[in-house]
PDB file of N, CA and C in Angstrom:
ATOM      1  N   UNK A   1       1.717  17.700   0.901  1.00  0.00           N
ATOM      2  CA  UNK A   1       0.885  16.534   0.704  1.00  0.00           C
ATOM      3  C   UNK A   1      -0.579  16.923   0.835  1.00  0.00           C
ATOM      4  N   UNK A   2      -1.201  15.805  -0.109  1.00  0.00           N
ATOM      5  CA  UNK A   2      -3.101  16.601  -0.033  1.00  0.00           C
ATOM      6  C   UNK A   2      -3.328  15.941   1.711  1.00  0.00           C
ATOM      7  N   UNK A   3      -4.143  17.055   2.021  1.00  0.00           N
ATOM      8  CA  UNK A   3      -4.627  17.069   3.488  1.00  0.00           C
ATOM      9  C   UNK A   3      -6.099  16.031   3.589  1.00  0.00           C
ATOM     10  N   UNK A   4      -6.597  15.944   2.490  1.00  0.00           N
ATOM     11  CA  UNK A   4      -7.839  15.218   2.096  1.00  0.00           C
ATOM     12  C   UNK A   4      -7.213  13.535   2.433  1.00  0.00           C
ATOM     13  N   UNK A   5      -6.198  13.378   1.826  1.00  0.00           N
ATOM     14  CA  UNK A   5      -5.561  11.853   1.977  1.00  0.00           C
ATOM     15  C   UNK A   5      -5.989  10.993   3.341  1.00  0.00           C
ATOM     16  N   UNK A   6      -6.118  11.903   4.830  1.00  0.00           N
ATOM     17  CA  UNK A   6      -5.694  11.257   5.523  1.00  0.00           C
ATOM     18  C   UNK A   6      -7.252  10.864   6.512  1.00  0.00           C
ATOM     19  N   UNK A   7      -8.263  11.103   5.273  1.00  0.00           N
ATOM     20  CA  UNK A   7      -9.855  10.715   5.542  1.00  0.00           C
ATOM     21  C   UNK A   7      -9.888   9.028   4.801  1.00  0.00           C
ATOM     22  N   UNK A   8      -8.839   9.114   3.912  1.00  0.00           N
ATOM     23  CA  UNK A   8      -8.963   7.672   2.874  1.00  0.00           C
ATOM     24  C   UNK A   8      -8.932   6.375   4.038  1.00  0.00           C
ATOM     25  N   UNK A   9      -9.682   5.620   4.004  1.00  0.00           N
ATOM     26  CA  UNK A   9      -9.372   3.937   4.989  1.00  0.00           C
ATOM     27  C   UNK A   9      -9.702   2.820   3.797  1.00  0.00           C
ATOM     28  N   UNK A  10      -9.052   1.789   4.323  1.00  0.00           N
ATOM     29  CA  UNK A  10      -9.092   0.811   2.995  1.00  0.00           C
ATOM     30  C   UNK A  10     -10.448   0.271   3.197  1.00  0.00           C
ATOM     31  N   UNK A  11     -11.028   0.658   4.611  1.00  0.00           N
ATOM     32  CA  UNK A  11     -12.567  -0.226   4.364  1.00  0.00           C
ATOM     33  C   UNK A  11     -13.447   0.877   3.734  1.00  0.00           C
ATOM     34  N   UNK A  12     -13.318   1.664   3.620  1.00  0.00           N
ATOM     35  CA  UNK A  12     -14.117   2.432   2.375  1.00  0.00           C
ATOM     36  C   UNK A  12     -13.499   2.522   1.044  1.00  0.00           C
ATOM     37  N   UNK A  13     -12.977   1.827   0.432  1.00  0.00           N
ATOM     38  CA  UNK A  13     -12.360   0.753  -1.000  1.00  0.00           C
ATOM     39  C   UNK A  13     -13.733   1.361  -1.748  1.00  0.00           C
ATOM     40  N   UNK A  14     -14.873   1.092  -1.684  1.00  0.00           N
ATOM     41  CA  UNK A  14     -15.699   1.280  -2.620  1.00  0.00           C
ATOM     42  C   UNK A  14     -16.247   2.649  -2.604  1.00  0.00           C
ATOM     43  N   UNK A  15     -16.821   3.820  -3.178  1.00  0.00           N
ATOM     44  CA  UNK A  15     -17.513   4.923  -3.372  1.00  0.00           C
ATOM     45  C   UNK A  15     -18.975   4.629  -3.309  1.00  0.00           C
ATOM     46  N   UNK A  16     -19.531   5.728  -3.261  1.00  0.00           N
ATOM     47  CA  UNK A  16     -20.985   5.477  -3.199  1.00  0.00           C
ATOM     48  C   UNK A  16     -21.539   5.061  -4.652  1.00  0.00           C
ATOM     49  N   UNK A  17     -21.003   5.237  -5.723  1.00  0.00           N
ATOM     50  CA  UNK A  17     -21.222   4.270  -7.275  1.00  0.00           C
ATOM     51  C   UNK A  17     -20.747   3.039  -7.145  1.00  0.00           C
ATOM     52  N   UNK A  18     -20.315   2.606  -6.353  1.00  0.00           N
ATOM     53  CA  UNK A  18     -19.713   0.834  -6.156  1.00  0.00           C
ATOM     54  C   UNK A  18     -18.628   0.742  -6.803  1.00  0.00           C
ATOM     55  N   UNK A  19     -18.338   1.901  -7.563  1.00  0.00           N
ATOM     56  CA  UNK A  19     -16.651   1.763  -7.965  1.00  0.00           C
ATOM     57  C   UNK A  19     -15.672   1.557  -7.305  1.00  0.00           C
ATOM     58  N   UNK A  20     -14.434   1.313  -7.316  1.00  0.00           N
ATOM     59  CA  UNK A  20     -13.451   0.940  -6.445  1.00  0.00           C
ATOM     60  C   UNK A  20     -12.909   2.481  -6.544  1.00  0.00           C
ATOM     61  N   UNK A  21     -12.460   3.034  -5.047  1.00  0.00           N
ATOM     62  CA  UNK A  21     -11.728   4.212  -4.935  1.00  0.00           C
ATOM     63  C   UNK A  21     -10.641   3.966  -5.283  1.00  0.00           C
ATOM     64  N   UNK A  22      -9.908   5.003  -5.495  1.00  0.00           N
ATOM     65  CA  UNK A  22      -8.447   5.102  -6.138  1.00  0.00           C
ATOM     66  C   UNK A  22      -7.124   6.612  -5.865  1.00  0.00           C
ATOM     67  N   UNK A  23      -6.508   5.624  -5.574  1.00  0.00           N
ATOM     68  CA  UNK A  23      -5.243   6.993  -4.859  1.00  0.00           C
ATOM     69  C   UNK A  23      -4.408   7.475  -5.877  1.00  0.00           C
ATOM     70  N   UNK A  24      -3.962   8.848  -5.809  1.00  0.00           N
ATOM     71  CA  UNK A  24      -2.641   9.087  -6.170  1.00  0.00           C
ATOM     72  C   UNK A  24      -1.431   8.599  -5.875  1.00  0.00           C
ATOM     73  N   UNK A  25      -0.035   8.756  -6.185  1.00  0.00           N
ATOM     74  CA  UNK A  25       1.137   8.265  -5.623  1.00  0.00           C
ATOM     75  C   UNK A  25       1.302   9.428  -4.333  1.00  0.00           C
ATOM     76  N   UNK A  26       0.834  10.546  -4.148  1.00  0.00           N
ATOM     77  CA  UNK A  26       0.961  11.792  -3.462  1.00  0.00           C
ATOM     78  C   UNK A  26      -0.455  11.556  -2.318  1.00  0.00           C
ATOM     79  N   UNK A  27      -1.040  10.463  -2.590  1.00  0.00           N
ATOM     80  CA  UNK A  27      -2.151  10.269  -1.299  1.00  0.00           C
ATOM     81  C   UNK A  27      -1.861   9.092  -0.975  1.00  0.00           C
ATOM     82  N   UNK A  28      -0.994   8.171  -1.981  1.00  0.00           N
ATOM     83  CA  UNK A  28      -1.070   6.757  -0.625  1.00  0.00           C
ATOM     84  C   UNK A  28       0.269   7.385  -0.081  1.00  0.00           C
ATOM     85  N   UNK A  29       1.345   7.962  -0.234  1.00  0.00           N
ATOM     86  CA  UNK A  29       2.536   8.349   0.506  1.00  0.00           C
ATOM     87  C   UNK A  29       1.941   9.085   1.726  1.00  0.00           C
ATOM     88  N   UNK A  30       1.110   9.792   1.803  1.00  0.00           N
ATOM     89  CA  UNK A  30       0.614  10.256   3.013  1.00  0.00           C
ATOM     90  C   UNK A  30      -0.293   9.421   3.759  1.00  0.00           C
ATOM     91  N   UNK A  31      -0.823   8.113   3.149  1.00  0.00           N
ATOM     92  CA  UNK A  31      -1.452   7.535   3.994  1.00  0.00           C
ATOM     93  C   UNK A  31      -0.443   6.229   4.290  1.00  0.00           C
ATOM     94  N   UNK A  32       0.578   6.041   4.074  1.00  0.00           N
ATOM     95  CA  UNK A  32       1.520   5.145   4.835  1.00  0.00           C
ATOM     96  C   UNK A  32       2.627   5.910   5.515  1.00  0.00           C
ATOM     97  N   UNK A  33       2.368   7.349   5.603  1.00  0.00           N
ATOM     98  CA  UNK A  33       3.292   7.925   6.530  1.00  0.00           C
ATOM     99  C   UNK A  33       4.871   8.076   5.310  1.00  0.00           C
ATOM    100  N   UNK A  34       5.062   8.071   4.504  1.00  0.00           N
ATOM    101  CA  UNK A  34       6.611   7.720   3.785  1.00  0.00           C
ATOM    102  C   UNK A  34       6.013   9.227   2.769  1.00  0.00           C
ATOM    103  N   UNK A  35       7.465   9.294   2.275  1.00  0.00           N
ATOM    104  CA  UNK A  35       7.844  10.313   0.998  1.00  0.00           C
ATOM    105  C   UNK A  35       7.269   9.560  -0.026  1.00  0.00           C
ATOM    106  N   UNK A  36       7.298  10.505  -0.923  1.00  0.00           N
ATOM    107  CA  UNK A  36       6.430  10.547  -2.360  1.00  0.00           C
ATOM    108  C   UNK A  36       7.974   9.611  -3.323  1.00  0.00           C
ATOM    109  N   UNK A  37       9.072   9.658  -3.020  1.00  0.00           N
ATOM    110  CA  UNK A  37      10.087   9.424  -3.503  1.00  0.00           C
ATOM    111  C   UNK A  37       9.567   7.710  -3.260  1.00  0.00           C
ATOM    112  N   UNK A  38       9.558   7.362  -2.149  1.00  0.00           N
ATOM    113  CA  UNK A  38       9.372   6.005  -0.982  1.00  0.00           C
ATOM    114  C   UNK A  38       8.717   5.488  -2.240  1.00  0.00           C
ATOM    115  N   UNK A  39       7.564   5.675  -2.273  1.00  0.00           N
ATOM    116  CA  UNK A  39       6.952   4.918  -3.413  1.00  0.00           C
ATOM    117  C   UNK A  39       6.920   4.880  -5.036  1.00  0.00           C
ATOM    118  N   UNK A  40       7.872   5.619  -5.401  1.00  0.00           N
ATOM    119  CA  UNK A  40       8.295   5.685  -6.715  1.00  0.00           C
ATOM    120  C   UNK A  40       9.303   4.577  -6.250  1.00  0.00           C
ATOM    121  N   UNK A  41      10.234   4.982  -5.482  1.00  0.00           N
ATOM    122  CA  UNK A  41      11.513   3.658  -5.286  1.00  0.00           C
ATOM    123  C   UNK A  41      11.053   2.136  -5.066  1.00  0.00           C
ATOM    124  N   UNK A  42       9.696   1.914  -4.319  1.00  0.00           N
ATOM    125  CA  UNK A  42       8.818   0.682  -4.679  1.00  0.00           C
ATOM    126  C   UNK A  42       8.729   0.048  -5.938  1.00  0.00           C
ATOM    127  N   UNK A  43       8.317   1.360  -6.383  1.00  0.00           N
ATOM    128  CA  UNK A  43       7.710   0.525  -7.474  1.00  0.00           C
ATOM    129  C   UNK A  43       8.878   0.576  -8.860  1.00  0.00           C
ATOM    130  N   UNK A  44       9.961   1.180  -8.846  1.00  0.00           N
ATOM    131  CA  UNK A  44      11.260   0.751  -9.622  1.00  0.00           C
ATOM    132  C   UNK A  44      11.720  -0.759  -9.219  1.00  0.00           C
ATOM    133  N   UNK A  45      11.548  -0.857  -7.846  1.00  0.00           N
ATOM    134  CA  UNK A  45      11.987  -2.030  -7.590  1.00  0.00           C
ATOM    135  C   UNK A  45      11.344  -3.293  -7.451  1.00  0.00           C
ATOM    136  N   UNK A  46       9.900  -3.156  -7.850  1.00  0.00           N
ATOM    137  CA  UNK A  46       8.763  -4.008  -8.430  1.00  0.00           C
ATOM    138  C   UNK A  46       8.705  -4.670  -6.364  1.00  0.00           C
ATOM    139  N   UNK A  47       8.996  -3.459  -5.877  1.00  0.00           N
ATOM    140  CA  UNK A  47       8.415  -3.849  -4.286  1.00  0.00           C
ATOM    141  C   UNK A  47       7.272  -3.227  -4.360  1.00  0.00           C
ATOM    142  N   UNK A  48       6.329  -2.637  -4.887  1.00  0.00           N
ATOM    143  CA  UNK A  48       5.328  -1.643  -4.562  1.00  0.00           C
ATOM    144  C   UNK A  48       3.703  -1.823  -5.198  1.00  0.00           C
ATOM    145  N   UNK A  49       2.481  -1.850  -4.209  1.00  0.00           N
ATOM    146  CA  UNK A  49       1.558  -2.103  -4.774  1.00  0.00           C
ATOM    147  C   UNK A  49       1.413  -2.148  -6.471  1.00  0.00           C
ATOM    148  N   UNK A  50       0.503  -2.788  -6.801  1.00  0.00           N
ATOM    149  CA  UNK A  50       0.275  -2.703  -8.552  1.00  0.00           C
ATOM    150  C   UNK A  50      -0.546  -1.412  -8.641  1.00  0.00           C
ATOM    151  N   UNK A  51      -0.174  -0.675  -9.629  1.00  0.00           N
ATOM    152  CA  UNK A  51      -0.696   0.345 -10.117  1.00  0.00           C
ATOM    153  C   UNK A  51      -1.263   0.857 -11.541  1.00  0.00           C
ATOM    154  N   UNK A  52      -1.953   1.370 -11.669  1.00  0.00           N
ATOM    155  CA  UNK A  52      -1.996   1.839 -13.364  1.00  0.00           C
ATOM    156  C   UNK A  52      -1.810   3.253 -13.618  1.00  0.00           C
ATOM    157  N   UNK A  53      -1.575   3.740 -15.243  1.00  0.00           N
ATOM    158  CA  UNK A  53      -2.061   4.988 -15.553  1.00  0.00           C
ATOM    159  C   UNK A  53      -2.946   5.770 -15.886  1.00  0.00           C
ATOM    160  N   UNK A  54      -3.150   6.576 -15.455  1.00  0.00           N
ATOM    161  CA  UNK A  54      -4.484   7.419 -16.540  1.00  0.00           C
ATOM    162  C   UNK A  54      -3.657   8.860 -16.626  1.00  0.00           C
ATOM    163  N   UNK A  55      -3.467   8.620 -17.916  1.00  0.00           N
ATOM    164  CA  UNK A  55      -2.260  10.051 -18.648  1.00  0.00           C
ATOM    165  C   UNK A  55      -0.965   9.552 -18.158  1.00  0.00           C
ATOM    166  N   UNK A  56      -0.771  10.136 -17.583  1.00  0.00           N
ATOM    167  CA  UNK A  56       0.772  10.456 -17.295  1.00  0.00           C
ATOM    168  C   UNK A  56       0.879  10.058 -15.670  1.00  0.00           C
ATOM    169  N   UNK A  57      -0.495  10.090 -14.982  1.00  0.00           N
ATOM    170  CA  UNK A  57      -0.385  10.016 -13.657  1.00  0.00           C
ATOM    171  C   UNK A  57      -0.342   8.649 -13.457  1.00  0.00           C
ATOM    172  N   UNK A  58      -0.013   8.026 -12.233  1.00  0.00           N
ATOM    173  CA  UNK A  58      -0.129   6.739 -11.671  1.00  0.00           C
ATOM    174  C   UNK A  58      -1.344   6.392 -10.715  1.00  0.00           C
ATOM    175  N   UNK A  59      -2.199   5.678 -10.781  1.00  0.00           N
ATOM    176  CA  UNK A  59      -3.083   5.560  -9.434  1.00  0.00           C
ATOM    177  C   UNK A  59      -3.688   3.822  -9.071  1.00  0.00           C
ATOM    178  N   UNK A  60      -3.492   3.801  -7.876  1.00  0.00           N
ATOM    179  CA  UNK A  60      -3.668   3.004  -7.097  1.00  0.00           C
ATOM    180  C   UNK A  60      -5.084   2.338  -6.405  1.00  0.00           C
ATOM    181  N   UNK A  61      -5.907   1.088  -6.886  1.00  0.00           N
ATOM    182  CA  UNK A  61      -6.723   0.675  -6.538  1.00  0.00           C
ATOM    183  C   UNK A  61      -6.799   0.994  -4.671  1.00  0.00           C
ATOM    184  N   UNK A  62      -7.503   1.201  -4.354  1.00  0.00           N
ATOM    185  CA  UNK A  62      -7.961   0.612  -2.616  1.00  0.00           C
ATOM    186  C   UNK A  62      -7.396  -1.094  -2.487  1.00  0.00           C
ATOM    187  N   UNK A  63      -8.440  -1.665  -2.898  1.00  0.00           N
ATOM    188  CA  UNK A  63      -7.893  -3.230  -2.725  1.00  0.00           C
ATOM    189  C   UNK A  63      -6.901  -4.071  -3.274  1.00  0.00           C
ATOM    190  N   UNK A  64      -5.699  -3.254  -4.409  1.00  0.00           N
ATOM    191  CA  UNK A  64      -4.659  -3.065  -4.000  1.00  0.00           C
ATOM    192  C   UNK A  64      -3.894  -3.172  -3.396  1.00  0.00           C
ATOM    193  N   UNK A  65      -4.187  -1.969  -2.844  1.00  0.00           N
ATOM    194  CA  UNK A  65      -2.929  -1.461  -1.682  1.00  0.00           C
ATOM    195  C   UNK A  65      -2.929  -1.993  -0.490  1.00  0.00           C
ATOM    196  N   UNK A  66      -4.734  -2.673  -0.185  1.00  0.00           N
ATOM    197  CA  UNK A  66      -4.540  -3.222   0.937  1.00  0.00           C
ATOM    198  C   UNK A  66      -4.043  -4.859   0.719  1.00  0.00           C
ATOM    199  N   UNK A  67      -4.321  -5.030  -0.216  1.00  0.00           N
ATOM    200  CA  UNK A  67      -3.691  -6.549  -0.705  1.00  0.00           C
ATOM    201  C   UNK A  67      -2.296  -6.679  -0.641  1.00  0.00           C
ATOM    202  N   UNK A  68      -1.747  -5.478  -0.718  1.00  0.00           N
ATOM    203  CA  UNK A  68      -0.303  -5.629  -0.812  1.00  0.00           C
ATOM    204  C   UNK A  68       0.513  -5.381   0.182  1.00  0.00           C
ATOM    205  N   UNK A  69      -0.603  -4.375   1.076  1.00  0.00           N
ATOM    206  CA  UNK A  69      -0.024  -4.481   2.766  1.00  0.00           C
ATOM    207  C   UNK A  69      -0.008  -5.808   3.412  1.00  0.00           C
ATOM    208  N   UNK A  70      -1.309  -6.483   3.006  1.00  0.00           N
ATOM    209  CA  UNK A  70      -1.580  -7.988   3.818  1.00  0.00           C
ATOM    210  C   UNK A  70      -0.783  -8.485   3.537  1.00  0.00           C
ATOM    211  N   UNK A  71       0.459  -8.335   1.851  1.00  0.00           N
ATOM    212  CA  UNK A  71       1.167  -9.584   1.354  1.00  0.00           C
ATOM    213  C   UNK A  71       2.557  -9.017   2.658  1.00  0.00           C
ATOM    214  N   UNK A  72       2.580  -7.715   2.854  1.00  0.00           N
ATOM    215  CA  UNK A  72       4.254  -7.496   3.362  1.00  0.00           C
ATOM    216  C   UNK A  72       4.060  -7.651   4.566  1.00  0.00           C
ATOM    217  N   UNK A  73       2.656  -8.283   5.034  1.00  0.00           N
ATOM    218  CA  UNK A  73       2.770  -8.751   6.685  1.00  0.00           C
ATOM    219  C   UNK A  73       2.958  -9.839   6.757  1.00  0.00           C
ATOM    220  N   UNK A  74       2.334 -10.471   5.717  1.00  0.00           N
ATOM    221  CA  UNK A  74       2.849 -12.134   5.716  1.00  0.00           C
ATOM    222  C   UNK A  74       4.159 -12.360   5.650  1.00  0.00           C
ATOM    223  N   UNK A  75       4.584 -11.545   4.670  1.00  0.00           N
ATOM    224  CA  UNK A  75       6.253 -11.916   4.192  1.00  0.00           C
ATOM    225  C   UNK A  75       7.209 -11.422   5.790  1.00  0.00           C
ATOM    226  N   UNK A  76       6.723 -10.401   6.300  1.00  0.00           N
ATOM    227  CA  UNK A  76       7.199 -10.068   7.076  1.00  0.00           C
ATOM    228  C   UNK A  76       7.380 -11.008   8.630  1.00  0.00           C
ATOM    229  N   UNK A  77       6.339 -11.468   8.913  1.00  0.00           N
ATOM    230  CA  UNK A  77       6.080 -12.512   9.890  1.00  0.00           C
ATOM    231  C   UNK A  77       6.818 -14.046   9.257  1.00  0.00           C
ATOM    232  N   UNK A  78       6.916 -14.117   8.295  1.00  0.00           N
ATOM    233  CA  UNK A  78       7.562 -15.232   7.394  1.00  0.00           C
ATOM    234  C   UNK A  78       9.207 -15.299   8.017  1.00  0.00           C
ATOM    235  N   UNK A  79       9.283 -13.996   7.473  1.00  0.00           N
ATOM    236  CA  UNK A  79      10.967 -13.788   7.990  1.00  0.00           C
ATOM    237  C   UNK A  79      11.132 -13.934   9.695  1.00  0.00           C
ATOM    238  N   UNK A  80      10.252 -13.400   9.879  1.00  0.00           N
ATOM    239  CA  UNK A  80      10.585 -13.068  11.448  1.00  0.00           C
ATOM    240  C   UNK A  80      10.545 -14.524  12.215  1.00  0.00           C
ATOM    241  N   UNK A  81       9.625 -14.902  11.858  1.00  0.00           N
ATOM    242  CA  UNK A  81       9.795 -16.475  12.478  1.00  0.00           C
ATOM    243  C   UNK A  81      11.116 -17.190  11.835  1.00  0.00           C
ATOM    244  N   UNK A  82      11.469 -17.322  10.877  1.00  0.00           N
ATOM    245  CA  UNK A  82      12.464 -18.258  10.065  1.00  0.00           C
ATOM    246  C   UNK A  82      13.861 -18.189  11.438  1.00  0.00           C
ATOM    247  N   UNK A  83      13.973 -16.783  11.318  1.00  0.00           N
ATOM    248  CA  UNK A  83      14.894 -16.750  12.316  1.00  0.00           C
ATOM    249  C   UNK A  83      15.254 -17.200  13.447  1.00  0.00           C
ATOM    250  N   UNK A  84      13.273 -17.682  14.143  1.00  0.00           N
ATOM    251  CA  UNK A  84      13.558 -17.917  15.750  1.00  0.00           C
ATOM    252  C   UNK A  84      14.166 -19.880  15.764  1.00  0.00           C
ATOM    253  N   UNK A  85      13.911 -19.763  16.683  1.00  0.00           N
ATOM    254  CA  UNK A  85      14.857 -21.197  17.186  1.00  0.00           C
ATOM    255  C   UNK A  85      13.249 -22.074  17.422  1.00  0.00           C
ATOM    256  N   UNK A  86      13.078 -23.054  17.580  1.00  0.00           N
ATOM    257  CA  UNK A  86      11.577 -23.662  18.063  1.00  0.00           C
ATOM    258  C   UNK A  86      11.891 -23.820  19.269  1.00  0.00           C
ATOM    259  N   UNK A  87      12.652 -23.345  20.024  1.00  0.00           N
ATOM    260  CA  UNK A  87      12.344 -23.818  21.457  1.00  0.00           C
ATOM    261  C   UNK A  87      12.186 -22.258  22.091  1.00  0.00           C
ATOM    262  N   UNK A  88      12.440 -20.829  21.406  1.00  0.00           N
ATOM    263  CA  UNK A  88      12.095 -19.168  21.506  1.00  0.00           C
ATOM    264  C   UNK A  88      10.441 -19.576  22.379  1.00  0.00           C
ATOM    265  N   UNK A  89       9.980 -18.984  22.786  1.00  0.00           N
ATOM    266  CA  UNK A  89       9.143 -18.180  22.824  1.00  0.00           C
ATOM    267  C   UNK A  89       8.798 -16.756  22.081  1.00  0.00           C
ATOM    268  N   UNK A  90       7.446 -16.700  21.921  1.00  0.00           N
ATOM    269  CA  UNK A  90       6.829 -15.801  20.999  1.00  0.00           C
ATOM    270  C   UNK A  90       6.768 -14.595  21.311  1.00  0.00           C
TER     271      UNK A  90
END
């Protein structure tokens, strides 16, 4: 895995041209800790940030990926509550 990946943070999303930074499938897998496989299997299964091509490669906006982390915390806390009882504690 590139060793450079693990300088990337989503609050630096923009470059010093105001462009939006942009990942490989081989740099966001190292910056969520998972295999390079992990996120190909995402995104077969239309679980996985939105992405585009340029050639043949795949790459990944910054605000994105963090958009799509925020969505699997919501969904995630969604579930997790559904389950509790209203009289649980938190």
């Amino acid at each position: 895995m590139d060793t450079k990946s693990t300088h990337l943070t989503l609050a630096s999303a923009t470059d010093e041209h105001g462009l939006n930074a942009v990942m490989s499938i081989s740099e966001l897998a190292a910056y969520l800790h998972v295999a390079v496989q992990t996120i190909y299997d995402l995104r077969c299964q239309g679980r996985g940030p939105r992405g585009f091509r340029v050639g043949r490669e795949i790459r990944f906006r910054l605000r994105e990926v963090e958009a799509w982390l925020s969505r699997m915390e919501h969904d995630d806390a969604d579930r997790h509550m559904a389950g509790r009882t209203p009289e649980e504690p938190r």
